[in-house]
N, C-alpha and C. Protein backbone atom coordinates (compact mmCIF):
# COMPACT_ATOMS: atom_id res chain seq x y z
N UNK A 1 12.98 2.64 10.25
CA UNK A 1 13.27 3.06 8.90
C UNK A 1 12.28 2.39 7.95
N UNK A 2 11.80 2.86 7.52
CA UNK A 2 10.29 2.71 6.36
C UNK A 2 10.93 2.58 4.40
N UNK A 3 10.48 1.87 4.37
CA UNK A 3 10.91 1.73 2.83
C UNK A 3 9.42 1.75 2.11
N UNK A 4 9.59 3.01 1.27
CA UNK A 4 8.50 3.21 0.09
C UNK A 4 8.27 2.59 -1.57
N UNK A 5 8.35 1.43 -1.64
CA UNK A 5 7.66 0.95 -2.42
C UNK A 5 6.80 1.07 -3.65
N UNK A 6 7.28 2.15 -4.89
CA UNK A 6 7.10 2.32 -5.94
C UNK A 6 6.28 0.52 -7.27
N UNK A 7 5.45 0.35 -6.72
CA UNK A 7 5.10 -0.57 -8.30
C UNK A 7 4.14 0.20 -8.88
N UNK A 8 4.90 -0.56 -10.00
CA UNK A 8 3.97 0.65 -11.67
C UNK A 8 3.77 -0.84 -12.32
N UNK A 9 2.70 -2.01 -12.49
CA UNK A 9 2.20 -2.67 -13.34
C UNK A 9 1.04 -2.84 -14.18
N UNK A 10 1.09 -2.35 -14.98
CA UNK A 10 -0.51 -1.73 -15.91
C UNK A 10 -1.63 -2.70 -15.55
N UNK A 11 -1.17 -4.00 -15.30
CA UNK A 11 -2.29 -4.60 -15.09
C UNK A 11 -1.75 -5.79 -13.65
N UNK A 12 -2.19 -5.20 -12.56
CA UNK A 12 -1.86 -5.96 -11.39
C UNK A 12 -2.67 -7.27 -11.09
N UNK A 13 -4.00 -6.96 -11.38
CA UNK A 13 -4.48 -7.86 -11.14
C UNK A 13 -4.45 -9.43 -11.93
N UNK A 14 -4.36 -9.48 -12.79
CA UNK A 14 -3.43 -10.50 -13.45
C UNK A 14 -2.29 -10.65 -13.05
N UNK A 15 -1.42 -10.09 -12.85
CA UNK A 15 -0.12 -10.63 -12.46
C UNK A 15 0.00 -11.57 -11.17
N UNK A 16 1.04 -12.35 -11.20
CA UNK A 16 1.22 -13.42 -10.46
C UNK A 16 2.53 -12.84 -9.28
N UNK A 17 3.29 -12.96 -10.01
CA UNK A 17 4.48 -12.53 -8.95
C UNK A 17 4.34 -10.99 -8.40
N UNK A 18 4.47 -10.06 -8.89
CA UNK A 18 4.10 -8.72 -8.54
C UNK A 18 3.02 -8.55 -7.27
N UNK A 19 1.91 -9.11 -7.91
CA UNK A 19 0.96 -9.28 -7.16
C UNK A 19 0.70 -9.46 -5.51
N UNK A 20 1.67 -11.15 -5.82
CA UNK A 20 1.64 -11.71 -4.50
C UNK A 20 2.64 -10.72 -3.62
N UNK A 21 3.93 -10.35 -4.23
CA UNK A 21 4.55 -9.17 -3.81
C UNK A 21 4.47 -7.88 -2.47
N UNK A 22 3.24 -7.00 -3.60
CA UNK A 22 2.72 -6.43 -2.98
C UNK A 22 1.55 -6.70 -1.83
N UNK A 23 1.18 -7.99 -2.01
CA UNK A 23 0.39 -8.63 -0.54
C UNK A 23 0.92 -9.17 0.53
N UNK A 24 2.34 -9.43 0.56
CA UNK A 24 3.44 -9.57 1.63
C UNK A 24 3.83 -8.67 2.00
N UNK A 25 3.93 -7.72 0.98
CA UNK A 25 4.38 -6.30 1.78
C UNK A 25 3.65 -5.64 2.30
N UNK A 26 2.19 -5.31 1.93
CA UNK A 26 1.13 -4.97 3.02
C UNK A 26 1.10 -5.41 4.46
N UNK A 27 1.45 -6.90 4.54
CA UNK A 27 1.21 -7.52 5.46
C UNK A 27 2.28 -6.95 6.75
N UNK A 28 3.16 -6.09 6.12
CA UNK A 28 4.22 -5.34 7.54
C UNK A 28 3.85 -3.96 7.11
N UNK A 29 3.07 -3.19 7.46
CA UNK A 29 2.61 -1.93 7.16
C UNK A 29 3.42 -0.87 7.86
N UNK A 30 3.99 -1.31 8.95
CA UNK A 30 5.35 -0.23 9.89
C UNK A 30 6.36 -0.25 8.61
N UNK A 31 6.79 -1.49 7.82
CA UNK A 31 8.19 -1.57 7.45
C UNK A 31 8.13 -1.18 5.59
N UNK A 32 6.89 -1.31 4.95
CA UNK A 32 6.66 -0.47 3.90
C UNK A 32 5.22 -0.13 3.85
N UNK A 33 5.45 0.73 2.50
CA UNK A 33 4.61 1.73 2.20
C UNK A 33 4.61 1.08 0.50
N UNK A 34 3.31 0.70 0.19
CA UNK A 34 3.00 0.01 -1.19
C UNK A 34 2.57 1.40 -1.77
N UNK A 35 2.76 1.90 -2.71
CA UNK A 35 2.58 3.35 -4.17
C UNK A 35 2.26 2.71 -5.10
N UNK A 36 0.91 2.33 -5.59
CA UNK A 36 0.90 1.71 -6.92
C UNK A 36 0.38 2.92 -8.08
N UNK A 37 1.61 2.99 -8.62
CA UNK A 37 1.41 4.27 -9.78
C UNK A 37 0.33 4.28 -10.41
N UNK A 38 -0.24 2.92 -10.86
CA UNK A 38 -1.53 3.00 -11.70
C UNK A 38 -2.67 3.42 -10.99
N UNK A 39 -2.65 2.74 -9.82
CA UNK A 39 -4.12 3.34 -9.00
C UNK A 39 -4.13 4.48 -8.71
N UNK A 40 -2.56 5.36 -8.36
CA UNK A 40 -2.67 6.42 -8.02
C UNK A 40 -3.29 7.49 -9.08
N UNK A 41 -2.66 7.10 -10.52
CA UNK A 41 -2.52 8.13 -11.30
C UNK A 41 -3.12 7.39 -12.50
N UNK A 42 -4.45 7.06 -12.79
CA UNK A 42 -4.85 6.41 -14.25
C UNK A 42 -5.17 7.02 -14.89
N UNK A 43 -4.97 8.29 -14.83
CA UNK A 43 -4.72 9.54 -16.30
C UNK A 43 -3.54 9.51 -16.73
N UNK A 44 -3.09 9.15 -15.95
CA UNK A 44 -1.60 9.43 -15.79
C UNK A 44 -0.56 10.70 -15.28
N UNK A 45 -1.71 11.52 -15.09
CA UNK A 45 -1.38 13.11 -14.45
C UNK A 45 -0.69 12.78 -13.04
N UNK A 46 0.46 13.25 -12.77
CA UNK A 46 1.36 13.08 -11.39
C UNK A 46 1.68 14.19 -11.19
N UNK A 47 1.46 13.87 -9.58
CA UNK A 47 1.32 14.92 -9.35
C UNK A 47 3.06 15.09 -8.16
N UNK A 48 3.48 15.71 -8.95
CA UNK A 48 5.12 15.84 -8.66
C UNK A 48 5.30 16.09 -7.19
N UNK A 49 4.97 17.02 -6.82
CA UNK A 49 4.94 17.41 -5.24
C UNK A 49 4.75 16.24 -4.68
N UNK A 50 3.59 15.80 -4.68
CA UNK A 50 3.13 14.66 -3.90
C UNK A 50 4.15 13.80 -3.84
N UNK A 51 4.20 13.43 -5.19
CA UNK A 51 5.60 11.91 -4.99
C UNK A 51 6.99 12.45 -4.29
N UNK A 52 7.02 13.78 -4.03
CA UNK A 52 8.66 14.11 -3.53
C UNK A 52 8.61 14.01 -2.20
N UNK A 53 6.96 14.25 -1.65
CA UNK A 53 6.98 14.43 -0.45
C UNK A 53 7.01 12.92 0.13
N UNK A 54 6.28 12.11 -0.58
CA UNK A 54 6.31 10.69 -0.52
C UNK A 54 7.77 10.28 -0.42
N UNK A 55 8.49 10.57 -1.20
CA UNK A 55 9.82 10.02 -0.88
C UNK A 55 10.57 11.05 0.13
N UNK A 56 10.32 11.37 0.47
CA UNK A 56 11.01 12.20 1.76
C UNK A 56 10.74 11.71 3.00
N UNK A 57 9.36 11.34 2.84
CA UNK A 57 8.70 10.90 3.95
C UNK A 57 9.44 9.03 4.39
N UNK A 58 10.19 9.03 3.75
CA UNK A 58 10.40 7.14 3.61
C UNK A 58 12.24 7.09 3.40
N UNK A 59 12.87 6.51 4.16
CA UNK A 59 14.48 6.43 4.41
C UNK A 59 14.92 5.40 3.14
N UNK A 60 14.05 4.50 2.56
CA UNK A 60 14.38 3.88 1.15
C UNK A 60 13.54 3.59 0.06
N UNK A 61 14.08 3.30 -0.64
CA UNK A 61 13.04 3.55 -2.22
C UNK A 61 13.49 1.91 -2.65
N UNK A 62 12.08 1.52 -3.31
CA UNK A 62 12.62 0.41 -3.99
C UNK A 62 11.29 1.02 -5.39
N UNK A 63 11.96 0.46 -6.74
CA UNK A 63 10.89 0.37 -8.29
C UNK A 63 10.75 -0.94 -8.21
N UNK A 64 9.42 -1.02 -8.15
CA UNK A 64 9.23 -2.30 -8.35
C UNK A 64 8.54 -2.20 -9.76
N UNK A 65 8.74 -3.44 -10.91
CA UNK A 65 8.34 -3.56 -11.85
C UNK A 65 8.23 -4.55 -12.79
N UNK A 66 7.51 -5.24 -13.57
CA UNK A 66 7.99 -6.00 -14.64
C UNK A 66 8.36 -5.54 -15.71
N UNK A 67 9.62 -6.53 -16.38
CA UNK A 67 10.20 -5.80 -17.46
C UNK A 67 9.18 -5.88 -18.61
N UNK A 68 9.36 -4.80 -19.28
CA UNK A 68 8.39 -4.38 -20.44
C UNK A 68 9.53 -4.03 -21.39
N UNK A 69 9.62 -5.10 -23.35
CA UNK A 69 10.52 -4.52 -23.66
C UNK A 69 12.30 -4.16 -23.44
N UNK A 70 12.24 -5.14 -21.98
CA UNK A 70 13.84 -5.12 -21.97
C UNK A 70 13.54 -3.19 -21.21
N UNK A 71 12.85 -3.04 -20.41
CA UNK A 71 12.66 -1.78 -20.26
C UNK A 71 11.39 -1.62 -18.78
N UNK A 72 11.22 -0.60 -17.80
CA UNK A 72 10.08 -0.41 -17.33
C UNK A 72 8.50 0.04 -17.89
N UNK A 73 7.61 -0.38 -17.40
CA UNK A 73 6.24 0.12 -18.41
C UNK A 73 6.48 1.41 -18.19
N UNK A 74 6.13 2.50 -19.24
CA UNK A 74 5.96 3.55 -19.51
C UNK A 74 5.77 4.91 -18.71
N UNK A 75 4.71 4.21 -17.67
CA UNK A 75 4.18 5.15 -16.18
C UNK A 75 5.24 5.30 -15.59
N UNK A 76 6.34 4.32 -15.41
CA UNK A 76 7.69 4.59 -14.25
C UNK A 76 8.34 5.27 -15.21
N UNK A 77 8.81 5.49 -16.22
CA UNK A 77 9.48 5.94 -17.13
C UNK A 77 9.32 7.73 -16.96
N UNK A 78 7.38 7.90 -17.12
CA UNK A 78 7.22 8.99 -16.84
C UNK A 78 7.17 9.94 -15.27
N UNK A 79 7.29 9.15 -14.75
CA UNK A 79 7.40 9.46 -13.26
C UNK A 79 8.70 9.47 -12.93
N UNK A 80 9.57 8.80 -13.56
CA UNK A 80 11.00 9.11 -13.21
C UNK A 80 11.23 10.21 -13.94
N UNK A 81 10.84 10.43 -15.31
CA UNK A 81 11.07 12.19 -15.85
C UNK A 81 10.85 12.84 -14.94
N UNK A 82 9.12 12.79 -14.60
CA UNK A 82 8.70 14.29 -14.15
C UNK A 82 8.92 14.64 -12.46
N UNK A 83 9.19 13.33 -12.05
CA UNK A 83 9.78 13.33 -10.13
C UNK A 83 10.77 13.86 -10.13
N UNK A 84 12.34 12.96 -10.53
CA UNK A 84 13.22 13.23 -10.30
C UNK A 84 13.78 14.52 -11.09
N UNK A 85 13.35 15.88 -10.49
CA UNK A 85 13.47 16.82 -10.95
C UNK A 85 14.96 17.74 -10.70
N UNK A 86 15.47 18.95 -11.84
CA UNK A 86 16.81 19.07 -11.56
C UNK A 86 16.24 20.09 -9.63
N UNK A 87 17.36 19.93 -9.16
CA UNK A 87 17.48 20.65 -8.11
C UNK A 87 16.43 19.47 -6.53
N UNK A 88 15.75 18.84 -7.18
CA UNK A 88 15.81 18.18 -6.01
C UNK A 88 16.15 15.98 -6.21
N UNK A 89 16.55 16.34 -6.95
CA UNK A 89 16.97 14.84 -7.20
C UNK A 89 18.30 15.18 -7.79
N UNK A 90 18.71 16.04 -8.78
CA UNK A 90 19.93 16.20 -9.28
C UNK A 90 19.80 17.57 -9.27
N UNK A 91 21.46 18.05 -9.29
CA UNK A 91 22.24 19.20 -9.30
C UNK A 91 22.68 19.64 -8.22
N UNK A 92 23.70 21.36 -8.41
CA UNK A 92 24.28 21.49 -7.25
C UNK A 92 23.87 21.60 -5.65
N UNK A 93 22.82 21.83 -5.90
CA UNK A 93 21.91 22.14 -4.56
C UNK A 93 20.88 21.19 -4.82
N UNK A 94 20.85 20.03 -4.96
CA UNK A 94 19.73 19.12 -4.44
C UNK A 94 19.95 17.55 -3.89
N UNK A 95 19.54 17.23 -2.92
CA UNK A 95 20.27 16.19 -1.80
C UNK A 95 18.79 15.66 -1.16
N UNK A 96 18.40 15.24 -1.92
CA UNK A 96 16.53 14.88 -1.55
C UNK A 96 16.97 13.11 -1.94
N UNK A 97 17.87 12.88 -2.78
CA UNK A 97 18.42 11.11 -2.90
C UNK A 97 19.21 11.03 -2.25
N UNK A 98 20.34 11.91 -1.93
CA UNK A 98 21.66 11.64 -1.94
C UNK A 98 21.87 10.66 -0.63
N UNK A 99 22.35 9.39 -0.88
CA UNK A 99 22.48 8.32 0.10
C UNK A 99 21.80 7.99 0.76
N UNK A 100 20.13 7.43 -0.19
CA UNK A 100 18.97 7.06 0.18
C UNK A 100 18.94 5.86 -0.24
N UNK A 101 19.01 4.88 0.22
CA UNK A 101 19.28 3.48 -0.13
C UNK A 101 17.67 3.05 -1.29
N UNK A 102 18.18 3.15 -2.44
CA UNK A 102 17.33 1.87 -3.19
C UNK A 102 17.90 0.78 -4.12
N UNK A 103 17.05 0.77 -4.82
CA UNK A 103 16.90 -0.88 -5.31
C UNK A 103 15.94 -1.31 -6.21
N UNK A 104 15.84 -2.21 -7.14
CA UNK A 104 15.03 -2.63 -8.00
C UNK A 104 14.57 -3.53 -7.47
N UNK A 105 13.02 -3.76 -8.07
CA UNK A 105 12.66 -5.31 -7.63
C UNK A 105 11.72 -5.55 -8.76
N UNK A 106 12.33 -6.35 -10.00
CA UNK A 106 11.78 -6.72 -11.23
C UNK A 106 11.55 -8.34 -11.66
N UNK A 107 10.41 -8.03 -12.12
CA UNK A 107 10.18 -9.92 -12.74
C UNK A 107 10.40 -9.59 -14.38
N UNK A 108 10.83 -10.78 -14.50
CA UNK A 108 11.27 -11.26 -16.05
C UNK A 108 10.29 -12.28 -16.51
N UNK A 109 10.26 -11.71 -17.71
CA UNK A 109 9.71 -13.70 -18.36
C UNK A 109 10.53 -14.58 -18.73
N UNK A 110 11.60 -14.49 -18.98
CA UNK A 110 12.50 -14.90 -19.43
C UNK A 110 13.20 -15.69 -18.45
N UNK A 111 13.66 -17.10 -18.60
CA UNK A 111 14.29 -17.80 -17.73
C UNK A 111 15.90 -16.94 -17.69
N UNK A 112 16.76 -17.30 -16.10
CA UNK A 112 17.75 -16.83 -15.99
C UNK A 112 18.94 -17.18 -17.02
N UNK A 113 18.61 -17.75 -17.76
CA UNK A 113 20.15 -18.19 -18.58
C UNK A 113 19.45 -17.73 -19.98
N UNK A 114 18.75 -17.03 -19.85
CA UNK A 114 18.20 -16.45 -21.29
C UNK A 114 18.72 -15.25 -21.20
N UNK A 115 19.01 -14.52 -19.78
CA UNK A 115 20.21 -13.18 -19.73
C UNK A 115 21.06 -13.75 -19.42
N UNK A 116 21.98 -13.88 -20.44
CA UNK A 116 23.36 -13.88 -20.41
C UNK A 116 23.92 -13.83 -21.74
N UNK A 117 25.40 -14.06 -21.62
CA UNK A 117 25.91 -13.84 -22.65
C UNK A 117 25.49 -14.38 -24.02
N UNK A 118 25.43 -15.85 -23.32
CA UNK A 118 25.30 -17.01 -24.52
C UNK A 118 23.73 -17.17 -24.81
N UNK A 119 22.76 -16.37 -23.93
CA UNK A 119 21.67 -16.91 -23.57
C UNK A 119 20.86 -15.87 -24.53
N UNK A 120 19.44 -16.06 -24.83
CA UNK A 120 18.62 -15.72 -25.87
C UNK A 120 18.49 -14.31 -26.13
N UNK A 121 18.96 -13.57 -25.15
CA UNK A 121 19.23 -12.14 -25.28
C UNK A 121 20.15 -11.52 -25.22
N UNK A 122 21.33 -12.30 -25.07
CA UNK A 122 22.82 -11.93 -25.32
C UNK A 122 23.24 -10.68 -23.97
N UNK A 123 21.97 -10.93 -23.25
CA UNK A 123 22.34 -9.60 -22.24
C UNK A 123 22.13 -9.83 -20.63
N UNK A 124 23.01 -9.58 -20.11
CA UNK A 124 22.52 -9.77 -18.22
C UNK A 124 21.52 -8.68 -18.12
N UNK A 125 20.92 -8.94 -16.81
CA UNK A 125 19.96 -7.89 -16.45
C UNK A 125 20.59 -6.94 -16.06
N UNK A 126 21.65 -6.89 -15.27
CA UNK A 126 22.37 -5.86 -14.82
C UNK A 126 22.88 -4.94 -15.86
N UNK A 127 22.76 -5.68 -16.67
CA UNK A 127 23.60 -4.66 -18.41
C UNK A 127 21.65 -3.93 -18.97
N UNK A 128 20.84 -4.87 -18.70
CA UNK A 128 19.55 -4.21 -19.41
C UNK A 128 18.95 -3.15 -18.40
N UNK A 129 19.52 -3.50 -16.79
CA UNK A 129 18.57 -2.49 -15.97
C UNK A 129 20.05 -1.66 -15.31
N UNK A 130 21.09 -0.95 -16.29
CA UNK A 130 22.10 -0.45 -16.10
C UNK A 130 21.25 1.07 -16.23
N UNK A 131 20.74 1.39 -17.21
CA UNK A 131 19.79 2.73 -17.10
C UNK A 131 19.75 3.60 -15.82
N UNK A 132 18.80 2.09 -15.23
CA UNK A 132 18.23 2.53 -13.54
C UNK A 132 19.18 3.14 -12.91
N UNK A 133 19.89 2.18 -12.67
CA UNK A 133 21.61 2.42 -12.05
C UNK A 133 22.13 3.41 -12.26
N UNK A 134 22.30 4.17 -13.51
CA UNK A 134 22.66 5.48 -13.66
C UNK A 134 21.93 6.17 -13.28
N UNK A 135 21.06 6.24 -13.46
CA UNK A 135 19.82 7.29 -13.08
C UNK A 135 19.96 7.64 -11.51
N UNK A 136 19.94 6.10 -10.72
CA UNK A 136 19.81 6.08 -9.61
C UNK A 136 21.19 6.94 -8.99
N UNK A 137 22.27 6.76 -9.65
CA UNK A 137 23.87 6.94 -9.15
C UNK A 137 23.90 8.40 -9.08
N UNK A 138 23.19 8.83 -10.88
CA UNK A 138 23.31 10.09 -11.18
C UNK A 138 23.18 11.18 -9.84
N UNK A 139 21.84 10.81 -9.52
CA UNK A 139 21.26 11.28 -7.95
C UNK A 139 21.64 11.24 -6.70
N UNK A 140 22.96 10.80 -7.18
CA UNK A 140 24.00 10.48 -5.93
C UNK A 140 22.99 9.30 -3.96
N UNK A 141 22.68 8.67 -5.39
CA UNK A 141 21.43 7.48 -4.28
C UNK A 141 22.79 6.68 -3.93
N UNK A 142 22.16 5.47 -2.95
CA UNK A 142 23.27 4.61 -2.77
C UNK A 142 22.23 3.25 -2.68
N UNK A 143 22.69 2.81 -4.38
CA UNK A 143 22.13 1.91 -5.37
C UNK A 143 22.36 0.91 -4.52
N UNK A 144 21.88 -0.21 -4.49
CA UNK A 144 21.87 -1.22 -3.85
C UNK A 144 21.68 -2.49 -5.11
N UNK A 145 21.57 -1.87 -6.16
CA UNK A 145 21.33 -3.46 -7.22
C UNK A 145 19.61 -3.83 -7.12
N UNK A 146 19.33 -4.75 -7.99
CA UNK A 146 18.26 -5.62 -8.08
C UNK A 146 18.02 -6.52 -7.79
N UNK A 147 16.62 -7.31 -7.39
CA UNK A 147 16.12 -8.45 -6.98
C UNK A 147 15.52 -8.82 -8.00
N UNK A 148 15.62 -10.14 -8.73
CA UNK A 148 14.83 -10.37 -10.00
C UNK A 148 13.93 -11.39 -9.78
N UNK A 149 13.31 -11.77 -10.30
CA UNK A 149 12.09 -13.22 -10.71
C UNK A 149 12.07 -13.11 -11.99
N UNK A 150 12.71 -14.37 -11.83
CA UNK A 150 12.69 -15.11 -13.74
C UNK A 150 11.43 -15.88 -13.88
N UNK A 151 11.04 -16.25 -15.19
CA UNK A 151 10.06 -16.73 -15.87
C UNK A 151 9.98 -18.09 -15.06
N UNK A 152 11.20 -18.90 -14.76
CA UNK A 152 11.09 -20.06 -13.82
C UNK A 152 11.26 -20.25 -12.96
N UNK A 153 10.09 -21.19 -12.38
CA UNK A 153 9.88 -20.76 -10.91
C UNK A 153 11.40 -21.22 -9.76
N UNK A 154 11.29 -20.79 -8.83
CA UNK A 154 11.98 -20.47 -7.89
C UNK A 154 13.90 -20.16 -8.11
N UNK A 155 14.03 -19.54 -9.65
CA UNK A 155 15.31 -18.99 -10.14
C UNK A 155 14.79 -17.41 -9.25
N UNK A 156 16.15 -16.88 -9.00
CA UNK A 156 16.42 -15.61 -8.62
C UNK A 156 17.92 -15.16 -8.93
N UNK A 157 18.11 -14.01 -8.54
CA UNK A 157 19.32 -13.57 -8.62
C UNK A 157 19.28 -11.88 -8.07
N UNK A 158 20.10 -11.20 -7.38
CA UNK A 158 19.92 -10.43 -7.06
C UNK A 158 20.55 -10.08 -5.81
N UNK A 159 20.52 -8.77 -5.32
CA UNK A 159 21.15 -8.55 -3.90
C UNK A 159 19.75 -8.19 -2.90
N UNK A 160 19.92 -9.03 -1.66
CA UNK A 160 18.62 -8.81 -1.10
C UNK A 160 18.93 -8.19 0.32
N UNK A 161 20.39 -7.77 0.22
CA UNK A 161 20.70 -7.30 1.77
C UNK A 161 19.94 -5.46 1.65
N UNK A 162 18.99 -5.08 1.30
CA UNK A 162 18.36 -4.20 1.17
C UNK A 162 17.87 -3.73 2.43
């Protein structure tokens, strides 16, 4: 079972955590499949087919991303419009998600007690990356939650039985 690997980070090569990320996951090439939206698509033109067949081709999905904005950068935003299309991601006749195991896998800058209640954003991640979750549910996926990286080093939180 192959898990396809969605990261969308505008600028990878700077990044630190993301980065190293996607160079561990290369390193098992049977067990994922790295999609980096930017290299694929730096017009930004997507090409819809392609990504459906991509996820068809792969038994789980993970977004990988840093938060931008309390939000994903823009490219996943638009790729989740123009992919998850009605009839094969949602509606009565479309079953192209339906109980396809994914999952988030997002870095923060923000230390872990800065999401929370009391903490500098008054918000858990699970309440800021609740969106996904719908989105993901909407599609009748079988959400698995997020893996996070906070701003400090070796904080996490997340479900990793993925």
């Amino acid at each position: 079972m192959k898990t396809l690997v969605v990261v969308t980070h505008p600028n990878i090569e700077k990044s630190v955590v993301n980065k190293r990320w996607i160079e561990e996951l290369r390193t098992y090439p049977d067990e994922y499949t790295v999609h980096d939206l930017h290299k694929a698509y730096p017009d930004e033109k997507i090409n819809v087919e392609k990504e459906q067949q991509l996820i068809e081709t792969h038994d789980k999905l993970v977004l990988q991303f840093p938060l931008y904005w309390f939000n994903s950068p823009p490219l996943l935003k638009k790729w989740l419009d123009e992919v998850f299309t009605y009839g094969w991601a949602y509606g009565s006749k479309s079953d192209k998600l339906r109980n396809r195991k994914t999952a988030l896998a997002v870095t923060a800058g923000g230390r872990e007690r800065d999401y929370s209640e009391d903490g500098k954003f008054h918000y858990g991640l699970d309440r800021v990356l609740s969106p996904f979750e719908m989105t993901l549910l909407y599609c009748n996926a079988d959400y698995r939650s997020f893996y996070a990286f906070y701003g400090t080093e070796n904080e996490t939180v997340g479900s990793t039985d993925f």
